[in-house]
C-alpha atoms as a PDB file:
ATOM      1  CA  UNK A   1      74.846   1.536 110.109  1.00  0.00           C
ATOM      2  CA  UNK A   2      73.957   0.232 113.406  1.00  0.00           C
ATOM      3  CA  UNK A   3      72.551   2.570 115.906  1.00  0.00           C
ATOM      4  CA  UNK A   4      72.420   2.843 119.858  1.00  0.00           C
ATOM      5  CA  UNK A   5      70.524   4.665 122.168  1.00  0.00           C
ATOM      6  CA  UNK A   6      71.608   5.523 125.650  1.00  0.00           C
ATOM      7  CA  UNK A   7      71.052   8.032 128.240  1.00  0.00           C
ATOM      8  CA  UNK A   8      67.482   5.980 129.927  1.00  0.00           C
ATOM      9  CA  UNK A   9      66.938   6.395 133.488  1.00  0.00           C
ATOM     10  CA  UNK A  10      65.028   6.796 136.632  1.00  0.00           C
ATOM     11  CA  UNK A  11      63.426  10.436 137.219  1.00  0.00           C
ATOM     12  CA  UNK A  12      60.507  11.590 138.987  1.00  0.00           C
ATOM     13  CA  UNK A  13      57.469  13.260 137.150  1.00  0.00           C
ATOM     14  CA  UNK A  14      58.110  16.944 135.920  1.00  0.00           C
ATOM     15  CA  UNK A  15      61.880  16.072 135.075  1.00  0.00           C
ATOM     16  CA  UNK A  16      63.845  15.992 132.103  1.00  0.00           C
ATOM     17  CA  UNK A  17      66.021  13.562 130.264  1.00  0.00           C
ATOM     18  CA  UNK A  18      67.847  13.672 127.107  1.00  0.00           C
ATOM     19  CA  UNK A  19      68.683  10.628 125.003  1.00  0.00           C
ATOM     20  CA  UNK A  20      71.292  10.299 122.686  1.00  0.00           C
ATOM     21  CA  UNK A  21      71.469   7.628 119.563  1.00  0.00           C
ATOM     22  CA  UNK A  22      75.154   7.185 118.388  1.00  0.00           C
ATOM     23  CA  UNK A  23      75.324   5.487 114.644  1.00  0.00           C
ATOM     24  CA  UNK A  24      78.571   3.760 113.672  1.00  0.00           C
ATOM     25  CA  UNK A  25      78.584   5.352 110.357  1.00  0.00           C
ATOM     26  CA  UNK A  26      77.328   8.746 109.123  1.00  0.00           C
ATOM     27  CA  UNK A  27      74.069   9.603 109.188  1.00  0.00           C
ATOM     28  CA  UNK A  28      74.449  12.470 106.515  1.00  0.00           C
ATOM     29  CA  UNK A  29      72.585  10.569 103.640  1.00  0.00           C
ATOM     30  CA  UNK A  30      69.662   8.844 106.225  1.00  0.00           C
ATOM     31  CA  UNK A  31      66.396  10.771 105.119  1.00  0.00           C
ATOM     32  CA  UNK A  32      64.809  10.130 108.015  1.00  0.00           C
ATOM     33  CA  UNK A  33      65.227   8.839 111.634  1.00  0.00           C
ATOM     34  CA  UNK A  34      63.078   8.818 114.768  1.00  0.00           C
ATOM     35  CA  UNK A  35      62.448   7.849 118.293  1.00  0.00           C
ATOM     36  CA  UNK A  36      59.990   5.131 119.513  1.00  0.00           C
ATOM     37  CA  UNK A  37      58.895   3.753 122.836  1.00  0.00           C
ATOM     38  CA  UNK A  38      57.514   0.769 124.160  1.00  0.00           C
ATOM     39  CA  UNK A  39      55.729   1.197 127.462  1.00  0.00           C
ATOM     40  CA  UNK A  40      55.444  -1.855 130.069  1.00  0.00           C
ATOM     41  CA  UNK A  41      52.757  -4.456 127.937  1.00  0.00           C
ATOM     42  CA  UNK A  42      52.098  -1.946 125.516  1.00  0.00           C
ATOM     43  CA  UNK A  43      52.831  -1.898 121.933  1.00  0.00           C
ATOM     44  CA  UNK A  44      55.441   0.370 120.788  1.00  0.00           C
ATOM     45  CA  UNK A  45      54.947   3.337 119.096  1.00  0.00           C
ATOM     46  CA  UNK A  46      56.551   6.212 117.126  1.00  0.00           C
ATOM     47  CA  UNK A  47      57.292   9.452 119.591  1.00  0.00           C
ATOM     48  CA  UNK A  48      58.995  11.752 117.005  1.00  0.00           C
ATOM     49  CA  UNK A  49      60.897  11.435 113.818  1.00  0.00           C
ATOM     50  CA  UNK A  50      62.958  14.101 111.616  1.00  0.00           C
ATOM     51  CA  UNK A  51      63.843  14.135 108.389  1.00  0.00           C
ATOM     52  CA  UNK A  52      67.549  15.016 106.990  1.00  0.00           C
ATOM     53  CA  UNK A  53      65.993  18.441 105.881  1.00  0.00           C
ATOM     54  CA  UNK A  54      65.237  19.113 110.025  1.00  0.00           C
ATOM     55  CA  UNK A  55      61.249  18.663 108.729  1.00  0.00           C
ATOM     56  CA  UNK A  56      60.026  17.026 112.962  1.00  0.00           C
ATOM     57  CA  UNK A  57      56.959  14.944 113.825  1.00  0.00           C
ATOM     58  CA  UNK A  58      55.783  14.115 116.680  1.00  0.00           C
ATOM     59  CA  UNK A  59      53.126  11.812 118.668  1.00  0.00           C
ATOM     60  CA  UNK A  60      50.302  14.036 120.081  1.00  0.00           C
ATOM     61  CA  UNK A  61      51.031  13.184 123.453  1.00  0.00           C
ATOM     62  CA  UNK A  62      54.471  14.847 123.610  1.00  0.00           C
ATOM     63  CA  UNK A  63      53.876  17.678 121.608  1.00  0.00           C
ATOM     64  CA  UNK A  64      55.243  20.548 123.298  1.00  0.00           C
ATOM     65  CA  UNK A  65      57.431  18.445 125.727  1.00  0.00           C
ATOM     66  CA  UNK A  66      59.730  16.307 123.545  1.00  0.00           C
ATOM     67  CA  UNK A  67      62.282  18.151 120.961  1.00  0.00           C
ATOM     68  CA  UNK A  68      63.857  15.404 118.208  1.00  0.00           C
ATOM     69  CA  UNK A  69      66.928  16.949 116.785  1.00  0.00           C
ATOM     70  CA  UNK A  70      70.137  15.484 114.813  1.00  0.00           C
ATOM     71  CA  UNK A  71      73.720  16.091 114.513  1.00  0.00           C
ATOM     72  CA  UNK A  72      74.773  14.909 111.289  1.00  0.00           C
ATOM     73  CA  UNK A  73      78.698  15.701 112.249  1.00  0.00           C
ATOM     74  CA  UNK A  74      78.609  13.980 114.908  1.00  0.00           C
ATOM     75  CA  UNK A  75      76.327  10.966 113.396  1.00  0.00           C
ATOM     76  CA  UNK A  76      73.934  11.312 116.865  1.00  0.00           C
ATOM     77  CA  UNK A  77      70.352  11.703 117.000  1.00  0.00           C
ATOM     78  CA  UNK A  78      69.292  13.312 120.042  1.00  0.00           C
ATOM     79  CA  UNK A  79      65.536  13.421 122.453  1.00  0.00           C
ATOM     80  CA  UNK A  80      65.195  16.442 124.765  1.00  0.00           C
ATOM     81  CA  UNK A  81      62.701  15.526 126.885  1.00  0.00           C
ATOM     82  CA  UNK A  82      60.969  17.905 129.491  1.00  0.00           C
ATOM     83  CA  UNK A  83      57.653  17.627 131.670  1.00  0.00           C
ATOM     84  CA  UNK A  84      58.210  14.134 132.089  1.00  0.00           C
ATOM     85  CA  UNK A  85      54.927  11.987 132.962  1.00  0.00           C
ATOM     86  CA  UNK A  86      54.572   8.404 134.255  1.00  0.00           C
ATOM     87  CA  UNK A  87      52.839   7.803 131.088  1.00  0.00           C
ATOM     88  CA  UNK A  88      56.238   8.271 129.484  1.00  0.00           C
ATOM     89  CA  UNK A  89      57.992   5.244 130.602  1.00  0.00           C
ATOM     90  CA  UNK A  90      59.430   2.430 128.559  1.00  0.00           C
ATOM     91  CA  UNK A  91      61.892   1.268 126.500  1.00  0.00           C
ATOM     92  CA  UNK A  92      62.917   4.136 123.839  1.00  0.00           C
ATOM     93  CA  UNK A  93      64.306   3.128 120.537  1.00  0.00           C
ATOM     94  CA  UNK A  94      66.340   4.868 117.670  1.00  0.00           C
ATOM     95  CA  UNK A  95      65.219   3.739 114.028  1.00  0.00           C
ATOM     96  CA  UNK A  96      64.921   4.462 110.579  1.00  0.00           C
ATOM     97  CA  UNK A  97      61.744   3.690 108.845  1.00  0.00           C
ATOM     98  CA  UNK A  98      62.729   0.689 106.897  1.00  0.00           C
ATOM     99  CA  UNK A  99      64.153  -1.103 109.731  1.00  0.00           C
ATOM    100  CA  UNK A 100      61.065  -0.578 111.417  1.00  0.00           C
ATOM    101  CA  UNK A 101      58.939  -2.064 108.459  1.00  0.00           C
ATOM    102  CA  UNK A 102      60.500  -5.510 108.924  1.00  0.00           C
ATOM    103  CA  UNK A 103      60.886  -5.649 112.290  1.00  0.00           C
ATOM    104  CA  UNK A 104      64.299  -4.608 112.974  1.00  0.00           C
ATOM    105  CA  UNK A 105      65.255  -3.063 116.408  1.00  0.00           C
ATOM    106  CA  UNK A 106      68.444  -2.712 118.305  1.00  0.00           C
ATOM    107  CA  UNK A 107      69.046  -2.123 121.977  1.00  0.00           C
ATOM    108  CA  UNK A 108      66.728   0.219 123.513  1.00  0.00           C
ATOM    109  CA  UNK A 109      67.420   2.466 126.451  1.00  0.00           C
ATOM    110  CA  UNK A 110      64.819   2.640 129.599  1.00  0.00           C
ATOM    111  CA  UNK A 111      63.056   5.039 130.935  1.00  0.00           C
ATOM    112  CA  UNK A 112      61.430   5.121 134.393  1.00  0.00           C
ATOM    113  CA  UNK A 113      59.257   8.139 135.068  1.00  0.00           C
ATOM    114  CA  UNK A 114      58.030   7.915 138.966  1.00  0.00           C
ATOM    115  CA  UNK A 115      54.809   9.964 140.023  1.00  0.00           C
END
């Protein structure tokens, strides 16, 4: 199943933004599936995941500001983002663990936070 994230953009600090990854198949039988970021010559790193039970994770620095959710019916994972800090720009991508294991990363959608 390939997936794509959209919904990247400019907004200034204290705004919200919520991404959207659309799979081409279902997403029903994916265990789990999360959000990562790569910020301007940074590495990048896992912001949230959730399993197919709704069990969420995420990285310390958006806890309490970032909700990871998934529609199964609709085979879209979603990132409500709120409080938005400079600190939070970069690239976002959708995964799923093994694909991230090797290496494996699809288009990513950007996000520009301005102070």
């Amino acid at each position: 199943v390939q997936l794509q994230a959209s919904g990247g953009g400019l907004v200034q600090s204290g705004g919200s933004l919520r991404l959207s990854c659309t799979a081409s198949g279902s997403i029903r039988n994916i265990n789990y599936m999360g959000w990562y970021r790569q910020p301007p010559g940074k590495e990048r790193d896992m912001v949230a995941t959730i399993s197919s039970g709704g069990s969420t994770n995420y990285a310390d620095s958006v806890k309490g500001r970032f909700t990871i959710s998934r529609d199964n019916p609709k085979n879209t994972l979603y990132l409500q983002m709120n409080n938005l800090k400079p600190e939070d720009t970069g690239v976002y991508y959708c995964n799923i663990p093994p694909r991230v294991v090797v290496g494996s990363w699809g288009q990513g959608t950007l996000v520009t936070v301005s102070s």
